[in-house]
C-alpha atoms as a PDB file:
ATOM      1  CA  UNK A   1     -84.416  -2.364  37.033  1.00  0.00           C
ATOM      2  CA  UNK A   2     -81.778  -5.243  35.296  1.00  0.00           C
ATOM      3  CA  UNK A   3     -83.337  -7.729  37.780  1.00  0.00           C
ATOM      4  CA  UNK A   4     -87.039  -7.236  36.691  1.00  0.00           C
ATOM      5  CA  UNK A   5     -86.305  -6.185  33.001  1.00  0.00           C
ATOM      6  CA  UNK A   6     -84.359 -10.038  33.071  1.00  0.00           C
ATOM      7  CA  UNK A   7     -87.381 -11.863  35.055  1.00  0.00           C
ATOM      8  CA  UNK A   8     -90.416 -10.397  32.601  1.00  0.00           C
ATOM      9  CA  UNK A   9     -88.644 -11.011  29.798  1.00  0.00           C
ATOM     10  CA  UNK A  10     -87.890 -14.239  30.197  1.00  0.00           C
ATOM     11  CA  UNK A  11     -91.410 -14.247  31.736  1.00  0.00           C
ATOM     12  CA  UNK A  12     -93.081 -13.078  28.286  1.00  0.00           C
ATOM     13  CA  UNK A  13     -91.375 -15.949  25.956  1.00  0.00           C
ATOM     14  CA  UNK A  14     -93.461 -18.333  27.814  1.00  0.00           C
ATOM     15  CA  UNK A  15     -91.041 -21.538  28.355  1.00  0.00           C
ATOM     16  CA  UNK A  16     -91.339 -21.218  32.148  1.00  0.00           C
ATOM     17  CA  UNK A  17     -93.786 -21.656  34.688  1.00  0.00           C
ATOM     18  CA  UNK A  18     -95.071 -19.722  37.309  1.00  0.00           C
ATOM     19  CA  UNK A  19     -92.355 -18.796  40.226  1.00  0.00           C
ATOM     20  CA  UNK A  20     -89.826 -20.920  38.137  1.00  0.00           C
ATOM     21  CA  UNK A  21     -87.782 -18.240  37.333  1.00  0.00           C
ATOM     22  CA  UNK A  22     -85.169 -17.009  39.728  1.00  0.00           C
ATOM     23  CA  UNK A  23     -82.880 -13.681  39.068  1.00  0.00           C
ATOM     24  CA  UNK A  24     -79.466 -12.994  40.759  1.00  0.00           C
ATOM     25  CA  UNK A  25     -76.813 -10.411  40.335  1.00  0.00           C
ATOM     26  CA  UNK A  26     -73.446 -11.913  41.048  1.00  0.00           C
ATOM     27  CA  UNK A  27     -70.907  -8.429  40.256  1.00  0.00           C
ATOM     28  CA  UNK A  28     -67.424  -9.637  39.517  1.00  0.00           C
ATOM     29  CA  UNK A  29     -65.109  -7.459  41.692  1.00  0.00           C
ATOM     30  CA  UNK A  30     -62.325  -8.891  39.550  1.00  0.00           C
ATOM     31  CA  UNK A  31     -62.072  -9.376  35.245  1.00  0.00           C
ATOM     32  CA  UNK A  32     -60.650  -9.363  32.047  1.00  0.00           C
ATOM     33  CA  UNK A  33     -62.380  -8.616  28.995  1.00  0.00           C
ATOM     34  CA  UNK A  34     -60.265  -9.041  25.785  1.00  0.00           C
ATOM     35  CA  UNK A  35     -57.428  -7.772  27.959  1.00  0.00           C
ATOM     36  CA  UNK A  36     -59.515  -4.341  29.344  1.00  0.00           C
ATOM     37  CA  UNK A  37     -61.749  -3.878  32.467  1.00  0.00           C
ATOM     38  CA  UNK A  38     -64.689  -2.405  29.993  1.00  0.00           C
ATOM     39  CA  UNK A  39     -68.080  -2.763  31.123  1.00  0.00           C
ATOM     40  CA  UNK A  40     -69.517  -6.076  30.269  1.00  0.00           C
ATOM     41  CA  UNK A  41     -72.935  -7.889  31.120  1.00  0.00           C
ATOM     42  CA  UNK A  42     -73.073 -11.645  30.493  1.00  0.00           C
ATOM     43  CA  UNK A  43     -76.179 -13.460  32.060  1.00  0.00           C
ATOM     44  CA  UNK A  44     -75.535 -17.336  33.338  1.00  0.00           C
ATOM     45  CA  UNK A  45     -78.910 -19.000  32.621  1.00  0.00           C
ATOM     46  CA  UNK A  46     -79.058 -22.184  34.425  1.00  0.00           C
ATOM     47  CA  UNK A  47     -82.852 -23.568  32.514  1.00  0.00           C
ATOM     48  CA  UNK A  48     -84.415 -27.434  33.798  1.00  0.00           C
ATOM     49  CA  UNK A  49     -83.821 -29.472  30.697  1.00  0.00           C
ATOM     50  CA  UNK A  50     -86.491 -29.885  28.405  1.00  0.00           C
ATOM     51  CA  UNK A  51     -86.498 -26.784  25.953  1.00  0.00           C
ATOM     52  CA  UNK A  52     -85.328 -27.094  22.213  1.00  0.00           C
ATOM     53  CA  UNK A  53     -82.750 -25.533  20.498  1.00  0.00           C
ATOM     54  CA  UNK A  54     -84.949 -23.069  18.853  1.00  0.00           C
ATOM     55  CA  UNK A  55     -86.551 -22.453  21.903  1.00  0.00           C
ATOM     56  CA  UNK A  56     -83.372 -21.364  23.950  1.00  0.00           C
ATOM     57  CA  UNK A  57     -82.459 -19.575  20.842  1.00  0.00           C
ATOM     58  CA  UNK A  58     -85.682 -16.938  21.498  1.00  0.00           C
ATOM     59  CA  UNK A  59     -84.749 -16.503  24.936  1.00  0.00           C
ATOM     60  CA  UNK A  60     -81.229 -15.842  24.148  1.00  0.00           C
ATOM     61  CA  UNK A  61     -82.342 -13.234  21.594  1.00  0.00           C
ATOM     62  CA  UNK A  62     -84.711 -11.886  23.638  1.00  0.00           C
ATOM     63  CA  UNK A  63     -82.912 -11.276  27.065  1.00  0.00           C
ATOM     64  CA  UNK A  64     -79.583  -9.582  25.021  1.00  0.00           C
ATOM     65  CA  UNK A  65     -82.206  -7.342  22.876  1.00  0.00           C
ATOM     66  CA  UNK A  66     -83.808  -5.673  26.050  1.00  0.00           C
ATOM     67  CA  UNK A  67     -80.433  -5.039  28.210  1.00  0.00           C
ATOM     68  CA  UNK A  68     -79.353  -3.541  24.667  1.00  0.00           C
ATOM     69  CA  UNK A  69     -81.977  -1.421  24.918  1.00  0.00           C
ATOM     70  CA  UNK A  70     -81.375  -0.474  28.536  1.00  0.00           C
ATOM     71  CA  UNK A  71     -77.789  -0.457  28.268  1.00  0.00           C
ATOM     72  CA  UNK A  72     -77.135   0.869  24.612  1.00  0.00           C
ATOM     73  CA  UNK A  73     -73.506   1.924  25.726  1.00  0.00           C
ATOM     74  CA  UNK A  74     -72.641  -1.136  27.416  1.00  0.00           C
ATOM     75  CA  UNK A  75     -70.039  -2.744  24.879  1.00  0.00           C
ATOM     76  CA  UNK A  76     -70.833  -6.245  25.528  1.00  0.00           C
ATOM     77  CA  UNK A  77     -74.244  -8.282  26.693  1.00  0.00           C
ATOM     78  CA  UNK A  78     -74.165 -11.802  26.199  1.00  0.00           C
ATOM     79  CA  UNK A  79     -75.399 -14.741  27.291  1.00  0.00           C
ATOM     80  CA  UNK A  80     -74.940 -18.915  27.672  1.00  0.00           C
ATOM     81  CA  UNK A  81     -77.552 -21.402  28.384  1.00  0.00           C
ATOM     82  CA  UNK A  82     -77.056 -24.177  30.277  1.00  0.00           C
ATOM     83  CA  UNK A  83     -79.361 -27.061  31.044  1.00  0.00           C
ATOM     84  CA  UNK A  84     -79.667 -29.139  34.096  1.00  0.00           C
ATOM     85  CA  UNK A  85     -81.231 -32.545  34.563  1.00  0.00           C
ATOM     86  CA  UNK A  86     -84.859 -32.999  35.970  1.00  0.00           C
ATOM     87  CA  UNK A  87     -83.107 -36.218  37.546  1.00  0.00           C
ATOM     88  CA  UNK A  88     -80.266 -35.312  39.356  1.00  0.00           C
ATOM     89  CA  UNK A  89     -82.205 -31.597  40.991  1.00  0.00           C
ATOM     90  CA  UNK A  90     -83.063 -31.307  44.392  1.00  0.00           C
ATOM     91  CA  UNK A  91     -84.211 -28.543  46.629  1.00  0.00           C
ATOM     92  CA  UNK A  92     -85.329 -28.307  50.169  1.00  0.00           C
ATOM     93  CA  UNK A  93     -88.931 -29.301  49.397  1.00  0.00           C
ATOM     94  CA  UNK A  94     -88.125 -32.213  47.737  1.00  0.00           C
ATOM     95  CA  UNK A  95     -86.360 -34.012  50.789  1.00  0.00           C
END
């Protein structure tokens, strides 16, 4: 449900192309947030460079307003967006 809800909403903003977007779950077993194990969901988006500002801005936005809406008492969904460079990526089809 989180995994798929994640995928076609990042699906629907359009800034990705067809089977370039990959979803993981990674649970931490161990935490601390603001000093109290509450429940927490904080997505890691790794993005190929290239997007603007504004652009990461909608995705942001988007992704935290529909885990709200699935997880309305989860206290905190967040999110950080990191780019990597087109230059430096490599995976096993590119060697």
């Amino acid at each position: 449900m989180i995994m798929q809800k994640v995928y076609d909403t990042a699906e629907a903003t359009g800034l990705f192309d067809k089977g370039d977007i990959k979803v993981r779950i990674n649970p931490f077993k161990y935490y601390n947030v603001g000093n109290t194990q509450g429940d927490f969901i904080h997505i890691f988006a790794n993005i190929m460079e290239g997007r603007n500002t504004t652009q990461k801005s909608v995705l942001s936005k988007n992704l935290v307003s529909a885990l709200k809406g699935l997880f309305p008492e989860v206290p905190i969904i967040s999110i950080n967006i990191r780019d990597f460079e087109k230059a430096t990526y490599c995976n096993k089809s590119m060697v």
